[in-house]
Protein backbone atom coordinates (compact mmCIF):
# COMPACT_ATOMS: atom_id res chain seq x y z
CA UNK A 1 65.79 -8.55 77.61
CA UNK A 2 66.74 -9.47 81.11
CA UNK A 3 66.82 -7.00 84.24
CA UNK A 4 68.20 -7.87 87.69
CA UNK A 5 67.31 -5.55 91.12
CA UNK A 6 68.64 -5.83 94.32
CA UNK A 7 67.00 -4.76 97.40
CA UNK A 8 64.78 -2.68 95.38
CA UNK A 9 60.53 -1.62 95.69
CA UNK A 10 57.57 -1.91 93.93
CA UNK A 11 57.95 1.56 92.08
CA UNK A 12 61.58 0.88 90.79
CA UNK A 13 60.50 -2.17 88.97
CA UNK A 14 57.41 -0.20 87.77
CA UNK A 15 60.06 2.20 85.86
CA UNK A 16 62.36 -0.16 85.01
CA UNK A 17 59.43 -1.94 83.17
CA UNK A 18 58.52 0.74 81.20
CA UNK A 19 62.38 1.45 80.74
CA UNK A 20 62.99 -2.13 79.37
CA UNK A 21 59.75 -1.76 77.01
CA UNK A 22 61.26 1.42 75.65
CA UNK A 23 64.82 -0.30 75.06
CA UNK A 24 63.03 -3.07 72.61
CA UNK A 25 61.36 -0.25 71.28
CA UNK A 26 57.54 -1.07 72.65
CA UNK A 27 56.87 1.44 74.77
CA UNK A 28 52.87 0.77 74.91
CA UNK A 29 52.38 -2.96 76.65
CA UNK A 30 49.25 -3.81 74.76
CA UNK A 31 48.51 -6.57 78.08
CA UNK A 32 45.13 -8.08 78.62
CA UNK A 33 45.44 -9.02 81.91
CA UNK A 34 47.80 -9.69 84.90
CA UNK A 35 48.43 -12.99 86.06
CA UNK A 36 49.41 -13.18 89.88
CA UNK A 37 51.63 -16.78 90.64
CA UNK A 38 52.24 -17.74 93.84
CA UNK A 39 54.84 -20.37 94.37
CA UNK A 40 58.01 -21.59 95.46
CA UNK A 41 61.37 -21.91 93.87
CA UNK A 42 60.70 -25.55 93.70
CA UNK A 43 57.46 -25.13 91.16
CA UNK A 44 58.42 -21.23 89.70
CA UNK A 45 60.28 -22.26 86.55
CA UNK A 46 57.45 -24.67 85.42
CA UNK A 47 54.65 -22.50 86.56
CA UNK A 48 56.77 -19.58 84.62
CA UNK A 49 57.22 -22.04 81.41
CA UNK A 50 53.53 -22.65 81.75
CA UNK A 51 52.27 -19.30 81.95
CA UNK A 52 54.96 -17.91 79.11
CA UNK A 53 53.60 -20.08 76.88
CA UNK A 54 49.57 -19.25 78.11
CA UNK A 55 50.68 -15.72 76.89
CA UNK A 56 50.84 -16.46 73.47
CA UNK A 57 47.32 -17.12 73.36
CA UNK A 58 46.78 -13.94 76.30
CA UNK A 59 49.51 -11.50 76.87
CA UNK A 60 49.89 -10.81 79.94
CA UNK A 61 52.11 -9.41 82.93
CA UNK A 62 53.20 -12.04 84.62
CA UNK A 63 53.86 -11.85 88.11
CA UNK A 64 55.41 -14.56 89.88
CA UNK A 65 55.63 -14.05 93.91
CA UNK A 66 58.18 -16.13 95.62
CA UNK A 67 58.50 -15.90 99.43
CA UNK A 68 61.80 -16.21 100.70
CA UNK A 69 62.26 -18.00 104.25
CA UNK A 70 65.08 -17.92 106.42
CA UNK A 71 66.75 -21.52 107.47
CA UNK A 72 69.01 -22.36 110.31
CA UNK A 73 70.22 -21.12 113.65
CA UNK A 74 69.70 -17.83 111.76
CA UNK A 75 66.16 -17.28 111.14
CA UNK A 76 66.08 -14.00 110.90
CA UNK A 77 66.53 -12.32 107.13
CA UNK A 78 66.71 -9.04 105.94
CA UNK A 79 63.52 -7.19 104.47
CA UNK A 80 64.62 -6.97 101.25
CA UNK A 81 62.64 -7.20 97.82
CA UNK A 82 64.88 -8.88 94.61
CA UNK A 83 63.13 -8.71 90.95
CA UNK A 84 64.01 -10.21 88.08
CA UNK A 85 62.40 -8.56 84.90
CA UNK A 86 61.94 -10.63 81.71
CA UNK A 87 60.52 -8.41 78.55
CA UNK A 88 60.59 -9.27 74.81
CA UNK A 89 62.14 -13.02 73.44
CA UNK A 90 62.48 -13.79 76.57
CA UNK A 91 59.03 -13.50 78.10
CA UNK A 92 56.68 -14.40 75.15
CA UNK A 93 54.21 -12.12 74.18
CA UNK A 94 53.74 -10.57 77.47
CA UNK A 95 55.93 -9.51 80.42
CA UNK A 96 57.65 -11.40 83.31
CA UNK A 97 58.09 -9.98 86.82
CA UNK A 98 60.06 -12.72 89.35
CA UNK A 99 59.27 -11.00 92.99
CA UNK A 100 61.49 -12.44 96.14
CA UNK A 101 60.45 -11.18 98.65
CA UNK A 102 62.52 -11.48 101.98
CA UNK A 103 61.85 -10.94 105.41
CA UNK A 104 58.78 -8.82 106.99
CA UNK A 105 57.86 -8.61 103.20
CA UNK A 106 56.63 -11.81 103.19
CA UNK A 107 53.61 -10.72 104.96
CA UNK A 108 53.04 -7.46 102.62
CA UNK A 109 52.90 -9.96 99.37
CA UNK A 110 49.70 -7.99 98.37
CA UNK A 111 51.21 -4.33 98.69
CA UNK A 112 54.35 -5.19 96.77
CA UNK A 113 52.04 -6.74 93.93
CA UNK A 114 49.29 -4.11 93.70
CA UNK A 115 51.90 -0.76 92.43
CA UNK A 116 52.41 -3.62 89.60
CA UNK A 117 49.02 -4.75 88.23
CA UNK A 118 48.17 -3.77 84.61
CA UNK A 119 46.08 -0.47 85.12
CA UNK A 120 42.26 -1.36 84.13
CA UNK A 121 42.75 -5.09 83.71
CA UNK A 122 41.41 -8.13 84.59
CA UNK A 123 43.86 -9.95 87.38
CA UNK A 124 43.97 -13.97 88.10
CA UNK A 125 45.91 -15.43 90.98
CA UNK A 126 47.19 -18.75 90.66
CA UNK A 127 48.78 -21.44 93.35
CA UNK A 128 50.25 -24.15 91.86
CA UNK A 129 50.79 -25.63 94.97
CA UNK A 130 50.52 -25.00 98.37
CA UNK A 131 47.06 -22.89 97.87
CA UNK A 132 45.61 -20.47 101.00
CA UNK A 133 43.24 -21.87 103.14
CA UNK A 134 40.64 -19.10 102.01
CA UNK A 135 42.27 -17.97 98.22
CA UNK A 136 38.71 -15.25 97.53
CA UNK A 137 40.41 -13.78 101.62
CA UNK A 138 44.67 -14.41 100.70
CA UNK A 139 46.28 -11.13 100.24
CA UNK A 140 47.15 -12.28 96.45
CA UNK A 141 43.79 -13.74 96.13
CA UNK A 142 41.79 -10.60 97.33
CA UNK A 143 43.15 -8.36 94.02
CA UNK A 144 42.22 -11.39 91.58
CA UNK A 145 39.02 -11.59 89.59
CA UNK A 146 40.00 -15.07 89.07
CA UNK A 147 41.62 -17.39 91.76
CA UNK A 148 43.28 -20.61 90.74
CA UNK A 149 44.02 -23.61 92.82
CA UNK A 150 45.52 -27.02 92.02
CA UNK A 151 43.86 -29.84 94.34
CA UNK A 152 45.93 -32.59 92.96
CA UNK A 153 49.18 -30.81 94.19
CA UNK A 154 47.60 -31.18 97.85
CA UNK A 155 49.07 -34.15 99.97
CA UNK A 156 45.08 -34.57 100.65
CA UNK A 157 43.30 -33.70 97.36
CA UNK A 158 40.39 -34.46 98.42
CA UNK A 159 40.47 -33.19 101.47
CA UNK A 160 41.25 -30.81 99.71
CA UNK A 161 38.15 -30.72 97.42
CA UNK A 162 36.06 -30.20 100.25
CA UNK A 163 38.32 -27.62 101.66
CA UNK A 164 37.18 -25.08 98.55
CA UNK A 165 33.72 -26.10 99.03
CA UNK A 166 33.44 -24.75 102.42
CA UNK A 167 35.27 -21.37 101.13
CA UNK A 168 34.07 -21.08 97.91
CA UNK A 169 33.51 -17.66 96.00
CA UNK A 170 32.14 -16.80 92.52
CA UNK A 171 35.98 -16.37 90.84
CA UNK A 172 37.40 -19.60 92.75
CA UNK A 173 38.36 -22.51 90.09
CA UNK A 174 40.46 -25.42 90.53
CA UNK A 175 42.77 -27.59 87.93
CA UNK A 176 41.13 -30.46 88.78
CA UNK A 177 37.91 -29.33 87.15
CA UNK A 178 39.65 -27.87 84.03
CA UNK A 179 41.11 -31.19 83.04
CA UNK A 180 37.68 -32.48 83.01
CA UNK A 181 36.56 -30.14 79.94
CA UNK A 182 37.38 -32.77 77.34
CA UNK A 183 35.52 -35.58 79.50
CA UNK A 184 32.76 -33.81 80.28
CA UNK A 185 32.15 -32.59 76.28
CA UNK A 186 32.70 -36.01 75.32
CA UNK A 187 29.73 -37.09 78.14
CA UNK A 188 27.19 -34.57 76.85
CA UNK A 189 27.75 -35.21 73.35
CA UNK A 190 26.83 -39.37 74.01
CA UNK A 191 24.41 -38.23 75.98
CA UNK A 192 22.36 -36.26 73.04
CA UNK A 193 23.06 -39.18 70.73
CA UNK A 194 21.83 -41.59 72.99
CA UNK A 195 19.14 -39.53 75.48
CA UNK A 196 18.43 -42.34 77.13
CA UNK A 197 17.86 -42.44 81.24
CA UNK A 198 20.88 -43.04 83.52
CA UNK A 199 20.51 -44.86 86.26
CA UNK A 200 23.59 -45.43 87.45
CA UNK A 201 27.09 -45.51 86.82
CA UNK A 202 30.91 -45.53 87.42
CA UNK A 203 34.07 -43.08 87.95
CA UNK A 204 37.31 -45.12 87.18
CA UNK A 205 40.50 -43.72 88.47
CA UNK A 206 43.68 -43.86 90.13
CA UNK A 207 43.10 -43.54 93.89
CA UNK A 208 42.37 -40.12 95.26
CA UNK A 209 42.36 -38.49 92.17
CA UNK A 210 40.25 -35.49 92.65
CA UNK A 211 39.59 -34.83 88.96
CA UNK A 212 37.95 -38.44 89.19
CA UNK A 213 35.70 -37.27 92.09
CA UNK A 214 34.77 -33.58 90.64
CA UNK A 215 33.62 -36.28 87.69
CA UNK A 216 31.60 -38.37 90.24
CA UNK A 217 29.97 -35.47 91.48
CA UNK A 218 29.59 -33.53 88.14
CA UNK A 219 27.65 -36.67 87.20
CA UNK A 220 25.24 -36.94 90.28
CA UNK A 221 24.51 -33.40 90.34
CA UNK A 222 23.41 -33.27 86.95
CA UNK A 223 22.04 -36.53 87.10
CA UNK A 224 20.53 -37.41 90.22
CA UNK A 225 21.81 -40.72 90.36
CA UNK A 226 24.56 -42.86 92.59
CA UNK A 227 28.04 -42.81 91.02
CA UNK A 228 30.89 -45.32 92.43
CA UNK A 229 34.03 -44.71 92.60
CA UNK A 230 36.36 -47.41 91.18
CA UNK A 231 40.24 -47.32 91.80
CA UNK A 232 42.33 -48.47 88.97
CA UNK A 233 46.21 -47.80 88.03
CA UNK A 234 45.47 -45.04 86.27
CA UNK A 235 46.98 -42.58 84.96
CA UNK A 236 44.38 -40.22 86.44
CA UNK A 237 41.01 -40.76 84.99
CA UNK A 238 40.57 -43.92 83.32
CA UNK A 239 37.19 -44.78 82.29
CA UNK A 240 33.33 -43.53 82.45
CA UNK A 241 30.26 -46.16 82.71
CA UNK A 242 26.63 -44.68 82.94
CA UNK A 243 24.01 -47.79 83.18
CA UNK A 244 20.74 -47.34 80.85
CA UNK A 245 18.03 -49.44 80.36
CA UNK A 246 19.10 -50.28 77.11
CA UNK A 247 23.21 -50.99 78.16
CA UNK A 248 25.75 -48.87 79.31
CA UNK A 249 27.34 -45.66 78.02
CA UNK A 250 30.77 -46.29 78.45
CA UNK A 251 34.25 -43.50 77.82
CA UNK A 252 37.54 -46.55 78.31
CA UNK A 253 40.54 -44.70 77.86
CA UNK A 254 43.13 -47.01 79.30
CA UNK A 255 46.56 -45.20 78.44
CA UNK A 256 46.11 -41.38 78.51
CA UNK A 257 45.85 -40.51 75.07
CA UNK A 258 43.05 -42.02 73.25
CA UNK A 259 39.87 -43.85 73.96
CA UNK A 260 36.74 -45.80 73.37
CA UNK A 261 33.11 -44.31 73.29
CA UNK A 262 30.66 -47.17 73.62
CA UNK A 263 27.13 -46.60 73.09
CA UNK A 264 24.22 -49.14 73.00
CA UNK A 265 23.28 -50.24 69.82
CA UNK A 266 25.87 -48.45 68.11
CA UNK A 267 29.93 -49.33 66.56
CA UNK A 268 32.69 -47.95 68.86
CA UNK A 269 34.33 -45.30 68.17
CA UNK A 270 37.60 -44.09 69.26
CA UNK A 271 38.23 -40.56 70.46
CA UNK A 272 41.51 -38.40 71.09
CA UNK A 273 41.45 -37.95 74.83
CA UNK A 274 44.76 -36.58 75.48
CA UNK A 275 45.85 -35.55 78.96
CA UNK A 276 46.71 -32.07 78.41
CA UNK A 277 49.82 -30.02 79.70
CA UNK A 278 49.76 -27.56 82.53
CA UNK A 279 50.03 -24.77 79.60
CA UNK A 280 46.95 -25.64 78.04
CA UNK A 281 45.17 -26.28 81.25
CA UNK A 282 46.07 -22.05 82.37
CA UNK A 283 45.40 -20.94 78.80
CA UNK A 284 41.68 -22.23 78.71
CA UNK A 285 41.15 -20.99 82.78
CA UNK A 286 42.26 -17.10 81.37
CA UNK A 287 39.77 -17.40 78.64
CA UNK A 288 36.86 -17.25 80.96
CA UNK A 289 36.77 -14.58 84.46
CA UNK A 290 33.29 -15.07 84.84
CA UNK A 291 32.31 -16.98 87.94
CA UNK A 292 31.72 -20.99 86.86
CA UNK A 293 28.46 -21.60 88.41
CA UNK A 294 29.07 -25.46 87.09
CA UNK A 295 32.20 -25.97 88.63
CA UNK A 296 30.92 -24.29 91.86
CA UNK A 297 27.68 -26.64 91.99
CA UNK A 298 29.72 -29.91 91.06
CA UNK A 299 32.21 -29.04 94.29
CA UNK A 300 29.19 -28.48 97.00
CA UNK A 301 27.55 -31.65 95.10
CA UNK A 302 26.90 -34.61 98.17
CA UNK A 303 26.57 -38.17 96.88
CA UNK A 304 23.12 -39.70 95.65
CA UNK A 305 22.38 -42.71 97.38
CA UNK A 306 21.52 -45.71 95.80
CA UNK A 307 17.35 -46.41 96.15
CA UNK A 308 17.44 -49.01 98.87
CA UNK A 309 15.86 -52.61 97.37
CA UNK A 310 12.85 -54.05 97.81
């Protein structure tokens, strides 16, 4: 069930919520959590798709916040606030709240949102692109438990990287480090069949991927030894070496889908590596509001340097 409002407010798409919940004959929402998006009309309908099909696995409210500028001669626009309302089929399991707000409104995101939050429940704000300077201090980002970030949709991602190290608050989290989970799992399971000293190794990548660099520094901080940084064609992250005395420790997966675990003294074996979708990426980042201390000590990780030769 669909529901279009015109220069409406915050409590009038409150009622008609619980209206169009009656109508399918739910009038209880049975919602976990609210999920706060923050985007454009360029990246709404695949953050929506994204975040639909998260629900299944989390039902929640979903509201997406799209700030409407004026363009031209023109530039001034009418404070106005248009909603689109999405409950039933055609919002998963949860519900779906499109906010455009125009004008003055665009600097009120967080009062508009805050009438709408599911009462007692967690919140999460994500960007999937064009993240605040300071997400824990954004309007949006103040309300969340959880604040979500995308560095590789930054035209600097690592810039950008260091950007959320300087801000960083227990709730922050970036996409970048969740599509590490399946690398780093696959690292700490060689490394208690082989526990053998590292001293050394390699992050290969595609240039400037900052997945490949929350790696490097995932590695040294755990480690304590010099990673390097190799660029490759990719796609994204390409290929793990850690140097033991007895051979390397090597992850290869050349083509995005499955790879190669090398360990000394022992056959290959090949592994599903898959690079996930966006979907599955949001779904495993709502499964978890606790801070991620990990995450948190990787991005404030500064490189090892190499002990200087005799």
């Amino acid at each position: 069930m669909r529901t279009e409002l015109t220069d409406t407010t915050s409590g009038k798409v409150d009622r008609a919520l619980l209206e169009a919940r009656r109508a399918i004959g739910s009038p209880t929402s049975g919602l976990v959590l609210t999920l706060v998006i923050a985007t454009d009309e360029e990246h709404a309908y695949d953050a929506i798709r994204a975040a639909t099909e998260a629900s299944r696995e989390h039902p929640c409210r979903i509201i997406v916040v799209i700030k409407r500028t004026a363009r031209g001669p023109h530039k001034l626009r009418q404070t106005r606030l248009d909603a689109e309302l999405r409950v039933g089929s055609d919002a998963g399991t949860g519900e779906i709240v499109v906010l455009r707000l125009h004008g003055a409104l665009t600097g009120q995101a967080g009062s508009v949102v805050l009438p709408l939050l599911v009462p007692d429940a967690p919140v999460v704000a994500w960007w999937p692109a064009d993240a605040p300077a300071d997400p824990a201090r954004d309007q949006l980002g103040a309300l969340a438990q959880r604040r979500i970030t995308d560095a590789e949709a930054a035209a600097d991602p690592l810039a950008a990287l260091d950007e959320r190290a300087a801000v960083y608050e227990p709730g922050d989290t970036d996409l970048a480090w969740t599509r590490l989970t399946p690398w780093r799992s696959l690292l700490a399971a060689a490394m208690d069949q082989k526990p053998l000293p590292v001293t050394g190794g390699a992050v290969e990548s595609e240039p400037d991927n900052p997945s490949a660099e929350l790696l490097a520094r995932w590695l040294e901080d755990r480690l304590g030894v010099p990673v390097e940084r190799v660029a490759t064609a990719g796609p994204v992250v390409t290929g793990v070496r850690l140097d033991t005395p007895q051979g390397a420790i090597r992850v290869d997966r050349p083509d995005g889908a499955l790879a190669a675990l090398i360990l000394p003294g022992s056959p290959d074996r090949t592994v599903a590596l898959k690079i996930r979708s966006l979907a599955e990426l949001i779904a495993e980042e709502l499964r978890r509001l606790d801070a991620d201390e990990v995450y948190a000590s990787a991005l404030r990780s500064r490189p090892v340097q190499a002990p200087a030769s005799a």
